[in-house]
Protein backbone atom coordinates (compact mmCIF):
# COMPACT_ATOMS: atom_id res chain seq x y z
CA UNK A 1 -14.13 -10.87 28.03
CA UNK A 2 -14.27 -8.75 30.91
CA UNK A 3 -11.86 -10.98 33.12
CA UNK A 4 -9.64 -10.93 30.02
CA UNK A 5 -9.51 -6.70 29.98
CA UNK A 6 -6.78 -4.40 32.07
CA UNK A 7 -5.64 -0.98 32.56
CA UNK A 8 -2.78 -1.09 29.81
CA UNK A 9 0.16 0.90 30.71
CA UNK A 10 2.99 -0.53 28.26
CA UNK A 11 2.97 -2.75 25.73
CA UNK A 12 6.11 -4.84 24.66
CA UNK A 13 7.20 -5.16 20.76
CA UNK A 14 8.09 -8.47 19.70
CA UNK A 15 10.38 -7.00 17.10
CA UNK A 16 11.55 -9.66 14.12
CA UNK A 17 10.93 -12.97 16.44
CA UNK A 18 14.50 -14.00 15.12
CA UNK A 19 17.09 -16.02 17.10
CA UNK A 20 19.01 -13.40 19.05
CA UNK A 21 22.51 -13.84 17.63
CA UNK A 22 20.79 -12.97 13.99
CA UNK A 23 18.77 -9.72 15.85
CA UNK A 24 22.21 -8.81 17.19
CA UNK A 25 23.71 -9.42 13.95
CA UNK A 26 21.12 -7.05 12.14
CA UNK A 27 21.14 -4.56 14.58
CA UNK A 28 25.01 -3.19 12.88
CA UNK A 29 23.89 -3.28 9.54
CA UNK A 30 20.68 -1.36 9.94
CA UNK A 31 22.09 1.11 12.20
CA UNK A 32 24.35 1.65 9.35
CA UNK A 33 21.27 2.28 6.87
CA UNK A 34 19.96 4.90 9.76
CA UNK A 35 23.07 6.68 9.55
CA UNK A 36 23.51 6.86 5.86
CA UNK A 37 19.28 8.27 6.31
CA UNK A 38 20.40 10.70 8.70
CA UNK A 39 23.41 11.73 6.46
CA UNK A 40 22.12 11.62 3.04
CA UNK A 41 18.73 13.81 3.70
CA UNK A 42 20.63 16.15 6.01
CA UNK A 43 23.26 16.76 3.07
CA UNK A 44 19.93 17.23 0.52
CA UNK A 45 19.12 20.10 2.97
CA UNK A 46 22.34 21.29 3.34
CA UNK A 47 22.69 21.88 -0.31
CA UNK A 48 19.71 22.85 -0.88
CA UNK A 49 19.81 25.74 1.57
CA UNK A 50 23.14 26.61 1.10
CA UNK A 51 23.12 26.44 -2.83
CA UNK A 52 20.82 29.57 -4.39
CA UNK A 53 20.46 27.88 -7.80
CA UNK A 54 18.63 25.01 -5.32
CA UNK A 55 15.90 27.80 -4.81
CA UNK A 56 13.48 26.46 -7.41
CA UNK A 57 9.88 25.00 -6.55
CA UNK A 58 11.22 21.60 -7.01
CA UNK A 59 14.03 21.44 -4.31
CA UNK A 60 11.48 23.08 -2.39
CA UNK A 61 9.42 20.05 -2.38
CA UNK A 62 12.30 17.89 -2.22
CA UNK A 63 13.01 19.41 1.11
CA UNK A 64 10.29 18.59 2.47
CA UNK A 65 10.35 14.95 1.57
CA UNK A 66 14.24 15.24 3.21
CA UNK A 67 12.15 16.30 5.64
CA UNK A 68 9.51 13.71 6.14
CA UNK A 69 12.00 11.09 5.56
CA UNK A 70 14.61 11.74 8.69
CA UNK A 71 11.03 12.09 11.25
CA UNK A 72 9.76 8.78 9.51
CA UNK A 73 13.37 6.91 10.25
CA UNK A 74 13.63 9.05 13.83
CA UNK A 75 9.86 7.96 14.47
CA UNK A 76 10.64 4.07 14.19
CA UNK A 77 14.09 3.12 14.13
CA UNK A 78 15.73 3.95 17.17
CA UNK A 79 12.90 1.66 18.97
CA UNK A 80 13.30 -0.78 16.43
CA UNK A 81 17.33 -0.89 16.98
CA UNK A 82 16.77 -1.09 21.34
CA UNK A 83 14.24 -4.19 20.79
CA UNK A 84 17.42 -6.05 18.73
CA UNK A 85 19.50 -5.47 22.13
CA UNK A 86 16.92 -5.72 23.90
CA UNK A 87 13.42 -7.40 22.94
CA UNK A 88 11.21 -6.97 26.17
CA UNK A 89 12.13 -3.86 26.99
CA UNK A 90 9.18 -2.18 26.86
CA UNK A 91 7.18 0.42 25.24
CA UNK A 92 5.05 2.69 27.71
CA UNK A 93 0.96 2.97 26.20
CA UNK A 94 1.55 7.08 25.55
CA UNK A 95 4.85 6.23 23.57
CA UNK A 96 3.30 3.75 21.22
CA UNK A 97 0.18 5.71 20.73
CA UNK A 98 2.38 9.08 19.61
CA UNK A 99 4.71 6.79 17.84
CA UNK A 100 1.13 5.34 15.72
CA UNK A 101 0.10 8.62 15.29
CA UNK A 102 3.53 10.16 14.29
CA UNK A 103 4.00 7.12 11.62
CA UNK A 104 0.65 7.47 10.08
CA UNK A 105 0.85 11.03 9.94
CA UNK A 106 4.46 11.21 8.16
CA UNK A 107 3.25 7.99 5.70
CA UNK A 108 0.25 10.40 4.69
CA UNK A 109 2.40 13.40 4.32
CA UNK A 110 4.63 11.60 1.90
CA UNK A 111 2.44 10.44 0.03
CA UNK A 112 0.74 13.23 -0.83
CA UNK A 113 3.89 15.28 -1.56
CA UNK A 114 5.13 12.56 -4.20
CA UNK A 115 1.22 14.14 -6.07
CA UNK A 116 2.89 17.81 -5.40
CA UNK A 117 5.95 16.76 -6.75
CA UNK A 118 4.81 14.85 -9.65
CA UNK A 119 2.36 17.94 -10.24
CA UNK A 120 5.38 20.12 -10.26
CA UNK A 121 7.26 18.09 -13.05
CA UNK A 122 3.94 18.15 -14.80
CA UNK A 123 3.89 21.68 -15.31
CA UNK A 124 7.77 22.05 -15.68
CA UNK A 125 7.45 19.37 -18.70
CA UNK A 126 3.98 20.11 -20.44
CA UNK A 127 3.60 23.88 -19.45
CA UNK A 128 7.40 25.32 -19.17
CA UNK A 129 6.62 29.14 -20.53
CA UNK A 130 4.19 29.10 -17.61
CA UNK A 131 5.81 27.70 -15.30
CA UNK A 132 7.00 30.47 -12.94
CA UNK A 133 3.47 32.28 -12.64
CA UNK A 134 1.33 28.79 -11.90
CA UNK A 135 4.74 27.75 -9.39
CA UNK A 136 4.68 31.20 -7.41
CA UNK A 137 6.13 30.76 -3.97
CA UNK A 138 2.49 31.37 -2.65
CA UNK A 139 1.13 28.20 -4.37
CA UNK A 140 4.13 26.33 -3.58
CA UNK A 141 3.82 26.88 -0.01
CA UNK A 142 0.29 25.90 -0.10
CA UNK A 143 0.84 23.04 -2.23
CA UNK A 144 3.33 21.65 0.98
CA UNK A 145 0.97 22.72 3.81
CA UNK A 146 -1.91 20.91 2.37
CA UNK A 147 -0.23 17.63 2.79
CA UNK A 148 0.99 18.26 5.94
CA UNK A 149 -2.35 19.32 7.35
CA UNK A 150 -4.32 16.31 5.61
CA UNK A 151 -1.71 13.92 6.79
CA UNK A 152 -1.76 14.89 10.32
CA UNK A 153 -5.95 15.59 10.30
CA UNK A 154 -6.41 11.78 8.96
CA UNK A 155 -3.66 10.68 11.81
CA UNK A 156 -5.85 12.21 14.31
CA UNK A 157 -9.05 10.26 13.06
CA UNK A 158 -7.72 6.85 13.25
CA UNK A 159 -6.15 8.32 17.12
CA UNK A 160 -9.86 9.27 18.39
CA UNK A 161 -11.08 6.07 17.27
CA UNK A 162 -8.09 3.87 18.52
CA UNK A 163 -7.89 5.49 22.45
CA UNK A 164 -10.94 4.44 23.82
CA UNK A 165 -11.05 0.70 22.60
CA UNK A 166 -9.99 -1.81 25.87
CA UNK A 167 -7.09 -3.91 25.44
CA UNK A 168 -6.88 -7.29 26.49
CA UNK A 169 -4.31 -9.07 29.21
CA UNK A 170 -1.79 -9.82 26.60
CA UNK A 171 0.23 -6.70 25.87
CA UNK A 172 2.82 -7.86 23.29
CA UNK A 173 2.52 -6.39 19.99
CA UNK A 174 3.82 -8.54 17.01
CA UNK A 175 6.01 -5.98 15.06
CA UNK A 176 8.65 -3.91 15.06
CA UNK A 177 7.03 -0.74 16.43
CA UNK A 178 3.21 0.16 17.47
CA UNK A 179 1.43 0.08 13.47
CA UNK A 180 -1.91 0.38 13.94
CA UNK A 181 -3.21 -3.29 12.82
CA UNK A 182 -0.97 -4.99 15.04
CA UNK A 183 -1.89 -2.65 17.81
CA UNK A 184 -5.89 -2.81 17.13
CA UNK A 185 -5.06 -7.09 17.58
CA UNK A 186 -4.84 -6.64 21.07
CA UNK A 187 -7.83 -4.80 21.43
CA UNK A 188 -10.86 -6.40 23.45
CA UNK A 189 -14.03 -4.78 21.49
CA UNK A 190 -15.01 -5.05 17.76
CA UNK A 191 -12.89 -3.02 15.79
CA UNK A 192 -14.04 -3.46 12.07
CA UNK A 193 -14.95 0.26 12.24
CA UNK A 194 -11.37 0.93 13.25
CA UNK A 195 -10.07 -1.67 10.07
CA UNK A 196 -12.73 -0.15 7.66
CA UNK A 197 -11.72 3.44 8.73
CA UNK A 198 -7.88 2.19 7.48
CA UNK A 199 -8.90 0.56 4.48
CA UNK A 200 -11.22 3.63 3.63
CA UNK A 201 -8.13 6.01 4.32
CA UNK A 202 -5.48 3.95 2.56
CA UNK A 203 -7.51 3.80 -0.46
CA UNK A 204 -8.01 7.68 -0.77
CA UNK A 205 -4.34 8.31 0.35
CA UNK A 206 -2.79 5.74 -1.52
CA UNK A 207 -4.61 4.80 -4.46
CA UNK A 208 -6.02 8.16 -5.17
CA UNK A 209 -2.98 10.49 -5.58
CA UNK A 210 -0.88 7.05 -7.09
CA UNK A 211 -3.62 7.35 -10.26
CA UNK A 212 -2.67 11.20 -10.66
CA UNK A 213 1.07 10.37 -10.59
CA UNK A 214 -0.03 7.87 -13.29
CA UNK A 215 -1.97 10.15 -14.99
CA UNK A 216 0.67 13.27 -15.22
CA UNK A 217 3.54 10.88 -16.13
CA UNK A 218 1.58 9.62 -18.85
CA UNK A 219 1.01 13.67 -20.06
CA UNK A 220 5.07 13.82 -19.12
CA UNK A 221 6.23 11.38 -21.45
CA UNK A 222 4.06 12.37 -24.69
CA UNK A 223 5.54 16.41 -23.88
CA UNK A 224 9.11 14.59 -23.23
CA UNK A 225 8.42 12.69 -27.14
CA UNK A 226 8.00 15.92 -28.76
CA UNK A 227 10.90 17.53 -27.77
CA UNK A 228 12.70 18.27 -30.44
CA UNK A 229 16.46 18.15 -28.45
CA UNK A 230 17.99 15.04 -27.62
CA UNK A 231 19.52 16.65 -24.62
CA UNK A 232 16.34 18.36 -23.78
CA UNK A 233 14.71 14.36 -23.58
CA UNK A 234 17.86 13.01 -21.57
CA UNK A 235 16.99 15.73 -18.88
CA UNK A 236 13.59 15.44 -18.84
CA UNK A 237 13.85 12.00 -18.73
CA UNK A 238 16.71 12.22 -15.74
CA UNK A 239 14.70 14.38 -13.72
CA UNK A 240 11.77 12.12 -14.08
CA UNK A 241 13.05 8.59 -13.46
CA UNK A 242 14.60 10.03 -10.30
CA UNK A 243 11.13 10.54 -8.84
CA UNK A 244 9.51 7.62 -10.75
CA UNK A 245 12.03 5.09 -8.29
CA UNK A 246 10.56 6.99 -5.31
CA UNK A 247 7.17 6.61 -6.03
CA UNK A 248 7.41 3.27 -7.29
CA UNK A 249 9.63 2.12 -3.89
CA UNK A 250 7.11 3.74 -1.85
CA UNK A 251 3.73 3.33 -3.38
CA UNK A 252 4.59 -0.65 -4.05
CA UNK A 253 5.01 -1.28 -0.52
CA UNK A 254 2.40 0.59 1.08
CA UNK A 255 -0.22 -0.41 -1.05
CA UNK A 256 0.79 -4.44 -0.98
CA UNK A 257 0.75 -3.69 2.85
CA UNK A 258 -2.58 -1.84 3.41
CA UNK A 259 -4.40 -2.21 0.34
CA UNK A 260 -3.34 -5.63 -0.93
CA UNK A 261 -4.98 -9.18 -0.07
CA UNK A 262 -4.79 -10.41 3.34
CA UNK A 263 -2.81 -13.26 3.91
CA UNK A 264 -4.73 -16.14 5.92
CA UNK A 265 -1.51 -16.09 8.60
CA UNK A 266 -0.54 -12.48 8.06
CA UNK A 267 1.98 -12.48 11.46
CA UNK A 268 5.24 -12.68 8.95
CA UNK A 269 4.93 -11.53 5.57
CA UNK A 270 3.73 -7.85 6.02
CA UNK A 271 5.91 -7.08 9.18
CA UNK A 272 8.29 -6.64 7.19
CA UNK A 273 7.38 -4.27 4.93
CA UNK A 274 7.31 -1.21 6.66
CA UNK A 275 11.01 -1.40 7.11
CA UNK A 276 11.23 -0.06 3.46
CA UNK A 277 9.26 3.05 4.59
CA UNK A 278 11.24 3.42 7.72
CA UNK A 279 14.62 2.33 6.62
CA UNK A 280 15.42 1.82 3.05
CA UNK A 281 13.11 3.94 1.45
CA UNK A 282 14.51 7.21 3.13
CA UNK A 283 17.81 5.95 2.93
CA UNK A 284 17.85 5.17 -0.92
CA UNK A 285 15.98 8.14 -1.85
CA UNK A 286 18.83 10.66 -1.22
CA UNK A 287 21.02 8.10 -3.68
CA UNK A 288 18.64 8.41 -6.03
CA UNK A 289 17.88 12.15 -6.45
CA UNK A 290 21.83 12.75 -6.07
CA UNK A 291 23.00 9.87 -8.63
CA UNK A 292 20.49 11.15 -11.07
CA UNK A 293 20.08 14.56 -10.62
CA UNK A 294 23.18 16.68 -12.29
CA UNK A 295 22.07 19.94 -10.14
CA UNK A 296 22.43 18.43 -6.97
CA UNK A 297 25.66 16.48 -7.99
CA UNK A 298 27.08 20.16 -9.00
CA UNK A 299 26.17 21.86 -5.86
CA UNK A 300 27.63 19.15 -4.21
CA UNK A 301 31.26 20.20 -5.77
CA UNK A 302 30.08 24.12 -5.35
CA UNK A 303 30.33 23.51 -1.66
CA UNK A 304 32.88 20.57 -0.96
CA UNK A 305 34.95 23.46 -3.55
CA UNK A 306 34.00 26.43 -1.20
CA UNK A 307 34.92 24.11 1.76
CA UNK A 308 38.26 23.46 0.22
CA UNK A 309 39.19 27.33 -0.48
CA UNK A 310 38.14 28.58 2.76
């Protein structure tokens, strides 16, 4: 194993394995989807800071999923879209260790801020005379720099214990950028602590806070039953499915891909589906909190109307 070991500098991405004509086919339509990401969660902020009825707890949240969305699509994509032109260019070992830790650090972020967000609804729905003094600013801020500190603490965990393992002669990694089970394949040294350590942290990230969004939605929808106002239901209900897609998009995927069974030949099936989390997910969920959501859709024609006049 020794004569098998070297100094790794770079490592190159194999990307899709596809015939090239297809990779250079694919390489308009999803730079297409990164533009629309770029777009659509830049206009969320936009609106949201430039629209003061936007100034609630829950745009304040969605912000910061805009947020986490444009660094997870900047953290992937552009690599992704150079290995389509170009598939052994490569990627130097500092680049693809940030770009592991940056990934895992956004993916735990997010999920934690769909519990925040779900949380909020919660007490908008079930508690809504109280809902200004438990949403104070003070607890919203909190409530956002939790995630972001657990999500980049964990990221730093699976970072200490990824550095130090030798990797072998063969530096090509078989996705689409450096994830951290196709990167801990090349690896020349046990690492079933390394594996566990994932498993261990995609359970408590993933499984944990998806049983509290299951548990608050089901306190949602018996409040949304006894309201007495049909429109008071078809807004509850609006505001709800909106973030219902989103967690459903996102939790589906990361949990068939981390969680889920292992398949025997596991090269094809799951390299795919991180591009949901890098490229469709934050793409589709501006469309979905705009399409659904008849504040944003009216501060939408506020500005494009105070555009117009000026």
């Amino acid at each position: 194993m020794g004569d098998n070991m070297t100094s790794v500098t770079e490592f190159i991405l194999l990307g899709f394995s596809l015939d090239p004509r297809i990779q250079l086919f694919l390489f308009g339509p999803f730079s297409l989807c990164y533009a629309f990401t770029l777009l659509g969660n830049g206009v969320i902020l936009g609106l949201i800071s430039l629209d003061s009825r936007l100034h609630t707890p829950m745009y304040f949240f969605l912000s910061h999923l805009a947020i986490v969305d444009i660094a997870y699509s900047c953290n992937t994509v552009p690599q992704m879209l150079i290995n389509l032109l170009s598939p052994t260019k490569p990627i130097s070992f500092t680049g693809c260790m940030t770009q592991t830790f940056l990934f895992l650090s956004f993916a735990h972020t997010e999920c934690l801020l769909l519990v925040v967000m779900s949380y909020d609804r919660y007490v908008a729905i079930c508690h809504p005379l109280r809902y200004s003094a438990i949403m104070s600013w003070r607890v919203c801020i909190t409530l956002v720099v939790i995630p972001w500190a657990i999500g980049v603490l964990l990221s730093l965990i699976h970072l200490v214990l990824l550095l130090p393992l030798p990797f072998c002669i063969s530096q090509k990694i078989n996705h689409f950028f450096c994830e951290i089970m196709a990167v801990l394949k090349l690896a020349c040294a046990d690492t079933h602590i390394n594996e566990n350590v994932v498993l261990a942290g995609a359970i408590s990230v993933l499984l944990g806070p998806f049983s509290l969004i299951v548990i608050s939605y089901m306190c949602i929808f018996c409040s949304i039953l006894r309201i007495q106002s049909g429109g008071g239901q078809r807004k509850a209900f609006s505001t709800c499915s909106s973030h219902l897609c989103v967690v459903g998009l996102f939790y589906g995927t990361a949990i068939i891909t981390y969680v889920g069974p292992r398949y025997r030949n596991p090269k094809e099936p799951k390299k795919y589906l991180p591009l949901f989390h890098s490229l469709f997910n934050p793409m589709l969920n501006p469309l979905i909190y705009t399409l659904r959501n008849l504040e944003v859709k009216g501060a939408l024609k506020r500005v494009l109307g105070i555009k117009r006049a000026l």
